[in-house]
Protein backbone atom coordinates (compact mmCIF):
# COMPACT_ATOMS: atom_id res chain seq x y z
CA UNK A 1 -19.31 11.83 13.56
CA UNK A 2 -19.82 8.19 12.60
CA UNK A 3 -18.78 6.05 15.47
CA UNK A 4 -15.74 3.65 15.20
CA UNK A 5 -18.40 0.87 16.13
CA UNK A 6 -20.75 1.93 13.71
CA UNK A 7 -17.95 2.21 11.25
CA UNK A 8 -16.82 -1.47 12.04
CA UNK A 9 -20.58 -2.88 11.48
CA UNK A 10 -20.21 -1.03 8.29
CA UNK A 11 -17.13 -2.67 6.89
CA UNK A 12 -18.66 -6.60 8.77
CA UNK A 13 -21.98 -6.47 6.28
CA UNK A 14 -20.11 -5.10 3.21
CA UNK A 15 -20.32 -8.45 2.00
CA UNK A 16 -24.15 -9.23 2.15
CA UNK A 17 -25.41 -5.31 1.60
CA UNK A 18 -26.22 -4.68 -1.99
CA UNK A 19 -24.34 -2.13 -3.55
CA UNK A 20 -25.67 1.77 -3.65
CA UNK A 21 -24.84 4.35 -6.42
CA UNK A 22 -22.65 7.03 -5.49
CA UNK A 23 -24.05 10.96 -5.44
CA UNK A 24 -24.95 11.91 -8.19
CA UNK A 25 -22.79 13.67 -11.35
CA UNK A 26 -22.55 17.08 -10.52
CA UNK A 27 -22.36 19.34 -13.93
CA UNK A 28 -20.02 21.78 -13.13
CA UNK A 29 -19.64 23.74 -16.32
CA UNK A 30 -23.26 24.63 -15.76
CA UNK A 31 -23.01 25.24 -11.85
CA UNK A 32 -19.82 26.60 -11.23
CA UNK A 33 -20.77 28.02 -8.31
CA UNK A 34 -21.72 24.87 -6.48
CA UNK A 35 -19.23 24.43 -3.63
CA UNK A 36 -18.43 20.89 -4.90
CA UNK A 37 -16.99 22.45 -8.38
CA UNK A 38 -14.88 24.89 -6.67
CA UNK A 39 -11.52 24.14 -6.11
CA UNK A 40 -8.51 25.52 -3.83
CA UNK A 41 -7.01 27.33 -6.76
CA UNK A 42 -9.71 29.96 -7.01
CA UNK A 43 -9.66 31.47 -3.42
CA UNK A 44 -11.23 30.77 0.15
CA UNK A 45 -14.84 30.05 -1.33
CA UNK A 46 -13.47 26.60 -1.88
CA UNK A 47 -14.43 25.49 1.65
CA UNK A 48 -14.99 22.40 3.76
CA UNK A 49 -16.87 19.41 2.02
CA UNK A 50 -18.00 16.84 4.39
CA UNK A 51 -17.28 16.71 7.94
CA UNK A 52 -14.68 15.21 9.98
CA UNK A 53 -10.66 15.01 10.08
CA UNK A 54 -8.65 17.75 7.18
CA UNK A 55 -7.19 15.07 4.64
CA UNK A 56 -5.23 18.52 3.59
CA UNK A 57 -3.51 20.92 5.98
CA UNK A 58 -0.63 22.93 3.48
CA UNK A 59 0.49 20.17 1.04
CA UNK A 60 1.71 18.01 3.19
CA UNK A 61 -1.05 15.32 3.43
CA UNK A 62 -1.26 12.40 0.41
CA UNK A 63 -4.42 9.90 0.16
CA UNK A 64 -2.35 6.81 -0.72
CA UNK A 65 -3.86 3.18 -1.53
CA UNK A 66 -6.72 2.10 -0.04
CA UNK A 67 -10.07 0.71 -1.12
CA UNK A 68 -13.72 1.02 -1.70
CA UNK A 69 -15.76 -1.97 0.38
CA UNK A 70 -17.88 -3.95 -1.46
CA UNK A 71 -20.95 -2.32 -1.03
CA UNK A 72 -19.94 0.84 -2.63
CA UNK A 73 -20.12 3.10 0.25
CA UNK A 74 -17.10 3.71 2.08
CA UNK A 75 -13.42 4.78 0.97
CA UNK A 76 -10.75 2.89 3.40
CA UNK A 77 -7.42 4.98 2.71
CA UNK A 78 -4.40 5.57 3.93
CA UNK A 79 -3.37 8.60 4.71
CA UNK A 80 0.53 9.59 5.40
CA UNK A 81 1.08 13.09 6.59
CA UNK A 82 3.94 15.13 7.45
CA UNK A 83 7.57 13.79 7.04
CA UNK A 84 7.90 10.58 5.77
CA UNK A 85 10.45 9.88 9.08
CA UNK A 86 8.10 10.57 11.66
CA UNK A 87 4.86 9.07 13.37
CA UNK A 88 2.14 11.06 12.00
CA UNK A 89 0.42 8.78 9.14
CA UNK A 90 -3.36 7.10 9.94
CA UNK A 91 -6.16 5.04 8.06
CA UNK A 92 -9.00 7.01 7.20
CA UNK A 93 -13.01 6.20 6.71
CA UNK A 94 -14.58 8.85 3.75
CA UNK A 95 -18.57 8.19 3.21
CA UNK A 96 -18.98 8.15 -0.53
CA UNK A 97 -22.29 9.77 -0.24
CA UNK A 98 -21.47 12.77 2.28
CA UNK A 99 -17.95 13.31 2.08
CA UNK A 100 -17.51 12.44 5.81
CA UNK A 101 -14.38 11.45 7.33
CA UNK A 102 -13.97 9.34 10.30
CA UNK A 103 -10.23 8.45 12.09
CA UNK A 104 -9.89 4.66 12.12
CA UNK A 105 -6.40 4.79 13.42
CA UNK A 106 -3.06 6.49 13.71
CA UNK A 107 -1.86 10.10 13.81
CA UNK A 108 -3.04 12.81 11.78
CA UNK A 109 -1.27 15.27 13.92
CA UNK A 110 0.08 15.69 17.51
CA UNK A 111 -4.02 16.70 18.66
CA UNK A 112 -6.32 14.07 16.61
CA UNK A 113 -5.05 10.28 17.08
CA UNK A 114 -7.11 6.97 17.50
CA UNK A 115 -5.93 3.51 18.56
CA UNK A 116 -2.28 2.39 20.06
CA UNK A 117 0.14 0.12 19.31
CA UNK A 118 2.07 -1.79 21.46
CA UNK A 119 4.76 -0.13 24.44
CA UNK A 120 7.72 -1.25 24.60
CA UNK A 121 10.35 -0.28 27.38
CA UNK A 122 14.03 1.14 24.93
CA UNK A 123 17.56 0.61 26.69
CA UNK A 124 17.27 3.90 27.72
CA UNK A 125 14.50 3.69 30.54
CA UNK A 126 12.64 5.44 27.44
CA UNK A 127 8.90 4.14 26.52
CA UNK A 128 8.49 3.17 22.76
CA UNK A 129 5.23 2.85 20.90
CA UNK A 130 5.57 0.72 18.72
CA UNK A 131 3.29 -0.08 15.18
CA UNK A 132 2.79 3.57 14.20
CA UNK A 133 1.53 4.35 10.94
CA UNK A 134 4.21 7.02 10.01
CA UNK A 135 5.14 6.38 6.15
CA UNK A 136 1.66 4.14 5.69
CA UNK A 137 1.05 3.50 2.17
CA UNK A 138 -2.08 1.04 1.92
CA UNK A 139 -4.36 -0.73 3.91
CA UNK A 140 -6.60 -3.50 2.89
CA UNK A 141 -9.08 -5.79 4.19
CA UNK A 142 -8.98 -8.92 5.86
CA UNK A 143 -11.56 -12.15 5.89
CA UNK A 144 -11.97 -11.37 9.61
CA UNK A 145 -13.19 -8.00 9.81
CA UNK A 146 -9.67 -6.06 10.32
CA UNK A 147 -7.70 -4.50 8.65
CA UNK A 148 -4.00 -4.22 7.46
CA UNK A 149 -2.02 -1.55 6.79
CA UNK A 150 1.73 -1.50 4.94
CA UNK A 151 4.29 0.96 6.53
CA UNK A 152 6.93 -0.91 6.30
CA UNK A 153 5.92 -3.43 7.85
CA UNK A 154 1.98 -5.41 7.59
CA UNK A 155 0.09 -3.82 10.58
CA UNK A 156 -3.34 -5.36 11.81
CA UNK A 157 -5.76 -2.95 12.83
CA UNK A 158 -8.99 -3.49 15.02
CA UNK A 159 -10.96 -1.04 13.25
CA UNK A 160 -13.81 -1.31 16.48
CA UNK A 161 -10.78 0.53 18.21
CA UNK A 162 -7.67 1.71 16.00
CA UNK A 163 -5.23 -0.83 17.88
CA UNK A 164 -2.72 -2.19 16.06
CA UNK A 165 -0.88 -5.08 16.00
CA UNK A 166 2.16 -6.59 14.09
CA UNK A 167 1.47 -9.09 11.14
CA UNK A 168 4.68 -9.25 9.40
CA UNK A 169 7.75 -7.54 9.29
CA UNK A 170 10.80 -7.03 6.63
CA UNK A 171 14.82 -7.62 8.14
CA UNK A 172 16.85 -4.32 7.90
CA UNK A 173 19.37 -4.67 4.79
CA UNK A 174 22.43 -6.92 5.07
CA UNK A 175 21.01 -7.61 8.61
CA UNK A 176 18.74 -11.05 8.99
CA UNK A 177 18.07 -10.71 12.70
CA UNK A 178 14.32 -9.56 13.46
CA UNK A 179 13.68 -6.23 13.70
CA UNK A 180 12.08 -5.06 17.38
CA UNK A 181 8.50 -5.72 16.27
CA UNK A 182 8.97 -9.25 15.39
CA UNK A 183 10.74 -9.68 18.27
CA UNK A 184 8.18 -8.46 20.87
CA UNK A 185 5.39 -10.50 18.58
CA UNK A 186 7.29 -13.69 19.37
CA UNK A 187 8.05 -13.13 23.01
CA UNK A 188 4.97 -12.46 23.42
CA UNK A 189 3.69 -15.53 22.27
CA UNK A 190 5.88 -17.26 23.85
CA UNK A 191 5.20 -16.19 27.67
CA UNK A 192 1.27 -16.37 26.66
CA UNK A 193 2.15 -20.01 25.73
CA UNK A 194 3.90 -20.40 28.66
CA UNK A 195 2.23 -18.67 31.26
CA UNK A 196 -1.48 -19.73 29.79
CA UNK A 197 -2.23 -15.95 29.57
CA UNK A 198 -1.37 -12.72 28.68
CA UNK A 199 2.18 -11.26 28.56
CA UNK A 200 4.55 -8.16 30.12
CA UNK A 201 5.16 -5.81 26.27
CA UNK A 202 8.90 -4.83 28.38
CA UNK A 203 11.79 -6.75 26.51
CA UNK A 204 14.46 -8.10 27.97
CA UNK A 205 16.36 -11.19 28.23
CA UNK A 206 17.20 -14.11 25.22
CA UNK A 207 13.80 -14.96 23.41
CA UNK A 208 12.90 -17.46 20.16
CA UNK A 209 12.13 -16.23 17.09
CA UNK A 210 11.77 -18.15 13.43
CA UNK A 211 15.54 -16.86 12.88
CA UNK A 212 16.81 -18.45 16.08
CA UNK A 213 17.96 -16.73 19.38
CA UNK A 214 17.55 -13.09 19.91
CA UNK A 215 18.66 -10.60 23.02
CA UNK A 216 15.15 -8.71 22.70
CA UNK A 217 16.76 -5.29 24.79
CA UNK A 218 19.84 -4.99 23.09
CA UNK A 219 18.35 -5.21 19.49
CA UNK A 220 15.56 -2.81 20.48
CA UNK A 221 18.25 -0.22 21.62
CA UNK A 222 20.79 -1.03 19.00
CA UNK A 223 17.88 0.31 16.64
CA UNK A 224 16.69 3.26 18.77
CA UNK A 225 19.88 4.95 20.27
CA UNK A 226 20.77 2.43 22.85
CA UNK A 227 23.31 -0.54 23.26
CA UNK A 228 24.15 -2.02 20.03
CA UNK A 229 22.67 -5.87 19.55
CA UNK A 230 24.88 -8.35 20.68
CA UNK A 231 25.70 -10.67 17.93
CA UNK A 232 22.60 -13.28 17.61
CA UNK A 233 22.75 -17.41 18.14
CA UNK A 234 22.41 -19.97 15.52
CA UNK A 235 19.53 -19.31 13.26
CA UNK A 236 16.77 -21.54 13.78
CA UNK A 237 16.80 -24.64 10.98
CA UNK A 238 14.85 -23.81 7.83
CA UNK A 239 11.34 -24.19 7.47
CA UNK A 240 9.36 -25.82 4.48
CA UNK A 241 7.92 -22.44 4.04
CA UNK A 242 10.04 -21.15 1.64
CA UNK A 243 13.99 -19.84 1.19
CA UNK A 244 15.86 -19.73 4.26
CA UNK A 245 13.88 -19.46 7.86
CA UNK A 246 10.64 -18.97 5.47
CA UNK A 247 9.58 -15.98 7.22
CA UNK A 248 12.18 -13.13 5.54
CA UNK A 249 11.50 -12.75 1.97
CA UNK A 250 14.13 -13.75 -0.47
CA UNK A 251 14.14 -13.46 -4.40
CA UNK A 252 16.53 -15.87 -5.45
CA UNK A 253 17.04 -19.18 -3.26
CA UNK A 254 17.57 -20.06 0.05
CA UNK A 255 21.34 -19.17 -0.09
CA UNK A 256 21.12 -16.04 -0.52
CA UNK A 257 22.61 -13.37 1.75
CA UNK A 258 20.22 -11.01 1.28
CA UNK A 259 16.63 -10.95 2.43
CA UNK A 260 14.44 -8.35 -0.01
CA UNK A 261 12.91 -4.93 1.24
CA UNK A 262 9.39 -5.50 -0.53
CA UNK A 263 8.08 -2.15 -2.37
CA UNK A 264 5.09 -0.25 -0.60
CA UNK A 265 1.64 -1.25 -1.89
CA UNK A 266 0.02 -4.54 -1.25
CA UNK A 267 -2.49 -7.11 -2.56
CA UNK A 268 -4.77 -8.94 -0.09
CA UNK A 269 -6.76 -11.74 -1.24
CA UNK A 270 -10.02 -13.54 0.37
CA UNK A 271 -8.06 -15.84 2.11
CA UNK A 272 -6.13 -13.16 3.98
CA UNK A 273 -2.92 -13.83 2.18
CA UNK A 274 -0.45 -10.80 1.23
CA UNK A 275 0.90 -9.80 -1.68
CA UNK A 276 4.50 -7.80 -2.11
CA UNK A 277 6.62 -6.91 -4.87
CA UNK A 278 10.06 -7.10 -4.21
CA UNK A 279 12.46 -5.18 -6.83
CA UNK A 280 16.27 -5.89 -6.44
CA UNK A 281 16.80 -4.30 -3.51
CA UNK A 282 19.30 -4.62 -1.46
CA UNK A 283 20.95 -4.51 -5.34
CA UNK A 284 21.77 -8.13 -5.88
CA UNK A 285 18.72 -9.71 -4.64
CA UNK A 286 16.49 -10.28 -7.21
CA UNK A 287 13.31 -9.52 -8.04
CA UNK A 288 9.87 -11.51 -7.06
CA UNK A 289 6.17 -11.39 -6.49
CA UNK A 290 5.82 -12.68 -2.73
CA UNK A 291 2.57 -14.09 -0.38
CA UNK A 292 2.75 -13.49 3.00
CA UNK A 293 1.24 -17.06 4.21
CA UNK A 294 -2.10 -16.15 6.28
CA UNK A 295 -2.32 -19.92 7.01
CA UNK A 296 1.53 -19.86 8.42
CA UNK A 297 2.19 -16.86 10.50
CA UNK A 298 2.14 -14.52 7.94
CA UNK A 299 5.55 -16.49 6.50
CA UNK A 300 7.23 -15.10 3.15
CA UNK A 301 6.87 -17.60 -0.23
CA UNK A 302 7.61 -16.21 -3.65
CA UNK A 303 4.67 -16.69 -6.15
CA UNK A 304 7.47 -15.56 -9.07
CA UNK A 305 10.62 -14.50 -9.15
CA UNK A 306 13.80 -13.79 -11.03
CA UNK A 307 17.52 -13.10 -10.21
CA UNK A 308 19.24 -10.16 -10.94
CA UNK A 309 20.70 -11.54 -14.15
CA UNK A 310 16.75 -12.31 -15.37
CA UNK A 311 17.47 -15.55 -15.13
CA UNK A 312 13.96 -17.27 -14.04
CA UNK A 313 13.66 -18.61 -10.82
CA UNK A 314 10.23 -19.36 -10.35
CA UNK A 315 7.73 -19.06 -12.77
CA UNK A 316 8.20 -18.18 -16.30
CA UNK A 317 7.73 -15.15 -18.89
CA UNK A 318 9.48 -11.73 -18.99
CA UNK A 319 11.58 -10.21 -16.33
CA UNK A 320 10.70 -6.29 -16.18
CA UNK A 321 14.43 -5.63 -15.91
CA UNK A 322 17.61 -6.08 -17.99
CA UNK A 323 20.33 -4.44 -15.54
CA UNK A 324 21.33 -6.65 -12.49
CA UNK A 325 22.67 -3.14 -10.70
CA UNK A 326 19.33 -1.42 -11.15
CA UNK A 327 16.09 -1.87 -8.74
CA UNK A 328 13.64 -2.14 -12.00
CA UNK A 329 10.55 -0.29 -11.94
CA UNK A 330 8.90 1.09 -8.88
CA UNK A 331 6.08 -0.54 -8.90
CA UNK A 332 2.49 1.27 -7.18
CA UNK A 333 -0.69 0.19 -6.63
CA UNK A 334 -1.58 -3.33 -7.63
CA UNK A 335 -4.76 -3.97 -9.77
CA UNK A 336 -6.37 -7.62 -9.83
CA UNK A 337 -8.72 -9.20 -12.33
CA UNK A 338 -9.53 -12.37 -11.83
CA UNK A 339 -6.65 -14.52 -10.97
CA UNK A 340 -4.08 -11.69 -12.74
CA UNK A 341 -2.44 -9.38 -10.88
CA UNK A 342 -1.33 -6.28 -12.59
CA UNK A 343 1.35 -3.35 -11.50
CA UNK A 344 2.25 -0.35 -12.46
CA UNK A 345 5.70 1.70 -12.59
CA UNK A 346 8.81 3.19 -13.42
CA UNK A 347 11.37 4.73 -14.72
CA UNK A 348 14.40 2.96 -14.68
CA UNK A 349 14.51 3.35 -17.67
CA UNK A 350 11.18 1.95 -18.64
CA UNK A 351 7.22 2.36 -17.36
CA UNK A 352 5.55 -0.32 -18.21
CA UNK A 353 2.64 -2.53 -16.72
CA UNK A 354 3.11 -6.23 -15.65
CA UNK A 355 0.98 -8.57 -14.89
CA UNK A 356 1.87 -12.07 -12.81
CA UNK A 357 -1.09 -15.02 -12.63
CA UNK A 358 -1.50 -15.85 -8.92
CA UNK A 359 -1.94 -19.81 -9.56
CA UNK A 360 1.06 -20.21 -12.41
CA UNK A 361 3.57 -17.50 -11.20
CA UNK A 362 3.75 -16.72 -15.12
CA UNK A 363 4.72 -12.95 -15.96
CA UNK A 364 4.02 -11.06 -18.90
CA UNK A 365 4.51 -7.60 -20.26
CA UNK A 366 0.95 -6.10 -20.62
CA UNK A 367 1.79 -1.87 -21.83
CA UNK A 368 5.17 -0.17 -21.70
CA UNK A 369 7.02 2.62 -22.95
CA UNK A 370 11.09 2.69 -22.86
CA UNK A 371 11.93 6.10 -21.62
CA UNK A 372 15.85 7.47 -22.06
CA UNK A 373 17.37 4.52 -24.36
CA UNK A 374 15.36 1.93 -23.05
CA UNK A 375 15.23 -1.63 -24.06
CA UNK A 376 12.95 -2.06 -26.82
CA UNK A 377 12.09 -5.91 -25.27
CA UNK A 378 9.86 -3.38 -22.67
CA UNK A 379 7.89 -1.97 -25.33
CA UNK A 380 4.08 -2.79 -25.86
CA UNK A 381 0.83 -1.47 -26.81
CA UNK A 382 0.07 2.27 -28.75
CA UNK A 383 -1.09 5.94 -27.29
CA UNK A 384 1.24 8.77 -26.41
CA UNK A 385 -0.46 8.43 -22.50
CA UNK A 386 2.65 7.98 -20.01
CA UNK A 387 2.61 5.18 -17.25
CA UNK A 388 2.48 6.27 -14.27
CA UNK A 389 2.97 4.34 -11.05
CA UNK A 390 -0.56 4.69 -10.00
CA UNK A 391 -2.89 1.54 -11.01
CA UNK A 392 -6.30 0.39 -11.20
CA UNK A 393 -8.83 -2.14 -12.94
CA UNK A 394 -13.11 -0.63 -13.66
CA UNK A 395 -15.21 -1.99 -16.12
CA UNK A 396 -12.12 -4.42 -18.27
CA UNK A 397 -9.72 -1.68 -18.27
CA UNK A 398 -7.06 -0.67 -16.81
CA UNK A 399 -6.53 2.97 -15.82
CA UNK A 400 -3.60 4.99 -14.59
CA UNK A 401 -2.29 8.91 -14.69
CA UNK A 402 0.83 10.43 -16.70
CA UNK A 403 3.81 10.45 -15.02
CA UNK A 404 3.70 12.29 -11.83
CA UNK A 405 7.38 13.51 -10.65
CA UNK A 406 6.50 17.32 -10.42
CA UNK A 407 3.77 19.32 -10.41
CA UNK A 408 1.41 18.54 -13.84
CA UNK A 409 -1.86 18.97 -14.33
CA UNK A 410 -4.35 15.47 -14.51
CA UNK A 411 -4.96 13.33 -17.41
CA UNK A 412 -6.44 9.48 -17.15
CA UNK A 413 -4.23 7.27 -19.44
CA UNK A 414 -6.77 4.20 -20.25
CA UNK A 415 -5.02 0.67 -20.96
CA UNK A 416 -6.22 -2.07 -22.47
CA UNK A 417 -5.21 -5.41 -20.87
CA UNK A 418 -5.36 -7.18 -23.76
CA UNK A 419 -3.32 -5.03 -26.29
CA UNK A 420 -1.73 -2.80 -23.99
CA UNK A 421 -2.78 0.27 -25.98
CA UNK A 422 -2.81 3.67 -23.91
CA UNK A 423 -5.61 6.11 -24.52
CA UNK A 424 -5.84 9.70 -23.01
CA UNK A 425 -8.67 10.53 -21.15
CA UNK A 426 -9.03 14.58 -20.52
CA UNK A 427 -11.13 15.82 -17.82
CA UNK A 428 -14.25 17.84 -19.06
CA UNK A 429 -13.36 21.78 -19.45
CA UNK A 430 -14.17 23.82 -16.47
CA UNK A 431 -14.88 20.82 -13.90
CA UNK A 432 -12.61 20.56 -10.85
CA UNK A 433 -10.26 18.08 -12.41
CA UNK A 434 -9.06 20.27 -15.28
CA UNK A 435 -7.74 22.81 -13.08
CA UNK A 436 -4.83 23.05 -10.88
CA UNK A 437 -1.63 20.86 -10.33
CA UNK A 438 -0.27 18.40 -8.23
CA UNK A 439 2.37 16.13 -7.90
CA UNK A 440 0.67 12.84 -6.63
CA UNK A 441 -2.55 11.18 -7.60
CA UNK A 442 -4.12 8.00 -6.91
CA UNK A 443 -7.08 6.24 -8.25
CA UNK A 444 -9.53 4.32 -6.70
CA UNK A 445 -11.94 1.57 -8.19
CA UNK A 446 -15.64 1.44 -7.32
CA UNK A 447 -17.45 -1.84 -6.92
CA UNK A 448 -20.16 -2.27 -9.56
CA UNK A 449 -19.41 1.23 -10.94
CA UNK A 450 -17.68 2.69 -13.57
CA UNK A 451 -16.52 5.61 -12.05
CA UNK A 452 -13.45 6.35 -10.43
CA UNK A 453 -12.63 8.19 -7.14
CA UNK A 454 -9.44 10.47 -7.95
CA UNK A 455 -6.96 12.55 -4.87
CA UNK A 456 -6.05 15.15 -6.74
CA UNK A 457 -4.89 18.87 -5.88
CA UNK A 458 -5.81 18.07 -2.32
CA UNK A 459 -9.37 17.08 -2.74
CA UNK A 460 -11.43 13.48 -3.15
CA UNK A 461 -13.01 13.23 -6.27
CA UNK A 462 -15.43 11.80 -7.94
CA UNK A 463 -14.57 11.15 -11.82
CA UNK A 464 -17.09 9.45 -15.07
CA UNK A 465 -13.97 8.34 -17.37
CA UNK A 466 -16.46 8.14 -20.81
CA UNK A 467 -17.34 11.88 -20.35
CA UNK A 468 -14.87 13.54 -18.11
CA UNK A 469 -17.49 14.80 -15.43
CA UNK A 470 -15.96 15.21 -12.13
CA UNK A 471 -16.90 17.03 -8.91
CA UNK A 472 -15.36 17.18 -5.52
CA UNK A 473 -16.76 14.31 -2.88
CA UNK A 474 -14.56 15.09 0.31
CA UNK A 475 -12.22 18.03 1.05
């Protein structure tokens, strides 16, 4: 198995190694037999392809966003597994060529782990490990060589070692006090500071944070079974960062009560800087594009945002929703091209695709389809293909799936960014793709290629959009 120092070398020189074709199309209609064509649905001759950690045990285990490194040769993924309320959740290494997987960090179960977070003694004498991946729905690199991975919260990983640290961190909803991550980041950059080295991870006693005063052990048992939080000091005074403290993110403007809960998938740029959309939730607080500042702690500004009302706030064009009591689309996986960032979502009652420009904040409708007496204002482009939330940009287009709530079988919907027309795009007959059902799917772009890497019915493919040819890369 690949080493987690071999794997880190890897994912240092993806920016100076040229880029290397994937395997090979496999013609399954002509080789059925070929283990790669085989899929789950036709009995136990499916088997094992490439070695390394199950991304599949039962159904319960979902390839989530992630991404391809520049040279073309290794998947980075997320992987959550289990219950969504739990620990188990990891980021995964899958070698585009073999197949093979390789543990980067987290839990895939109670057995096969790599990395730790960061203890933390609860109110309860109890030890709490903090930083897990359970729930993780995207990682993405960063200009130093880590990585970062969203559950929840923005988690650095040292992918030499799986550790994991805290980047960033969303407030609880009506609550702005820190949650218990932010505060043991803080305090423990404060006794570094002050000690000139490193720093006890036990919490305890009155610490500063960018929201003022905080009792570190109370909040950390209020949230874990303990002591509820005594009642927090004076917030700090605002920072030019943005609304409020500048490091919660807020839709609307600084006077608003209620900090936003940002959706699940993330945009990273080269600069390190994160991207978050935030849909109007808690309801009442608007709706934005947000940067997490790489340059300022990680701090929250809004690139564009609206109120509930779709009233602009920041940057102009539509607003994807018309009800103020609604949360709007749920957005997926973010898709750039050049300085454009595109994402994909819905109901509510619409699916549509937006797209925001990163310099200009300006927001525009690019394909949608009203769904259930849906505002016509959300309607753009031609093709029966459904949006799905799913999202990503190859070779000027846009791709997504139909609409995955239950069980359907796969079908590419092709967008054009320009028109916002939606084309169907059926998988070739008797190839792994066009058989079998399953209720999530997410798409992967390939640097310099045209092809697409597809989870699908429990297995990684690999998928030629122009003629349909698929086979099975990692299972």
């Amino acid at each position: 198995m690949k080493s987690l120092v071999t794997l880190t070398s890897a994912l240092l020189l993806t920016t100076v190694s040229p880029a290397r074709a994937l395997t090979p199309m496999i013609d399954c209609a002509a080789d059925p037999g070929n283990i790669r064509c085989v899929t789950r649905d036709l009995g136990d001759s499916a088997g094992t392809i490439g070695s390394g950690p199950a991304i599949y045990q039962g159904g319960t285990d979902v390839l989530r966003g992630g991404f391809v490194t520049s040279d073309g040769r290794t998947l980075i993924v997320a992987v959550e597994t289990l219950r969504n309320d739990d620990q188990f959740g990891a980021v995964m290494a899958i070698d585009l060529n073999t197949g093979n997987r390789t543990l980067i960090s987290g839990y895939l179960n109670s057995i096969q782990r790599a990395g730790k977070g960061v203890k933390a003694q609860g109110d309860r004498g109890d030890t709490l490990d903090l930083y897990t991946l359970g729930n993780v729905t995207d990682v993405k690199p960063l200009p130093d060589g880590s990585l970062v991975a969203y559950a929840g919260q923005a988690i650095r990983i040292d992918p030499a070692t799986g550790d994991r640290t805290l980047l960033w961190t969303p407030v609880t909803a009506g609550d702005t006090r820190v949650r218990d991550t932010v505060e043991v980041k803080y305090r423990a950059s404060n006794t570094s500071t002050a000690s000139g080295g490193g720093s006890s991870s036990a919490p305890g006693g009155t610490i500063s944070t960018p929201v003022g005063n905080v009792n570190v052990g109370g909040f950390l048992g209020g949230l874990f079974g303990g002591q509820k939080p005594a009642a927090p000091a004076q917030p700090a005074p605002a920072s030019a960062a943005g609304p409020g403290n500048g490091y919660f993110c807020r839709q609307t403007d600084e006077k608003a009560p209620l900090p936003a809960l940002p959706s699940h998938y993330m945009h990273v740029d080269a600069q390190g800087n994160i991207y978050l959309m935030g849909s109007n939730s808690p309801i009442g607080a608007g709706f934005a594009l947000f940067k997490l500042d790489a340059k300022n702690d990680y701090r929250c500004t809004a690139i564009s945002r609206f109120n509930a009302d779709g009233d602009d706030v920041l940057g102009g064009g539509i607003p994807w929703t018309n009800s103020s009591m609604g949360s709007g689309p749920q957005f997926g996986n973010f898709a750039l091209n050049g300085a454009t960032l595109y994402a994909s979502g819905g109901p509510n009652p619409n699916y549509m695709v937006v797209g925001v420009d990163l310099r200009t904040g300006e927001r525009r409708l690019v394909s949608g389809q009203t769904h259930e007496g849906g505002a016509q204002i959300f309607k753009k482009g031609q093709g029966s293909g459904h949006i799905g939330s799913m999202l990503t940009f190859s070779g000027g287009k846009l791709y997504t799936t139909q609409e995955q709530v239950k069980a359907e079988a796969f079908t590419l919907v092709q967008i054009d960014p320009a028109s916002g027309d939606r084309t169907i795009l059926l998988p070739a007959k008797n190839t792994p793709l066009a058989r079998g059902f399953a209720s999530n799917v997410t798409l992967y772009a390939v640097p310099n290629s045209d092809q697409l890497l597809v989870w699908f019915n429990g297995a990684l493919h690999v998928l030629d959009p122009k003629t349909g040819q698929n086979f099975i890369l990692s299972r």
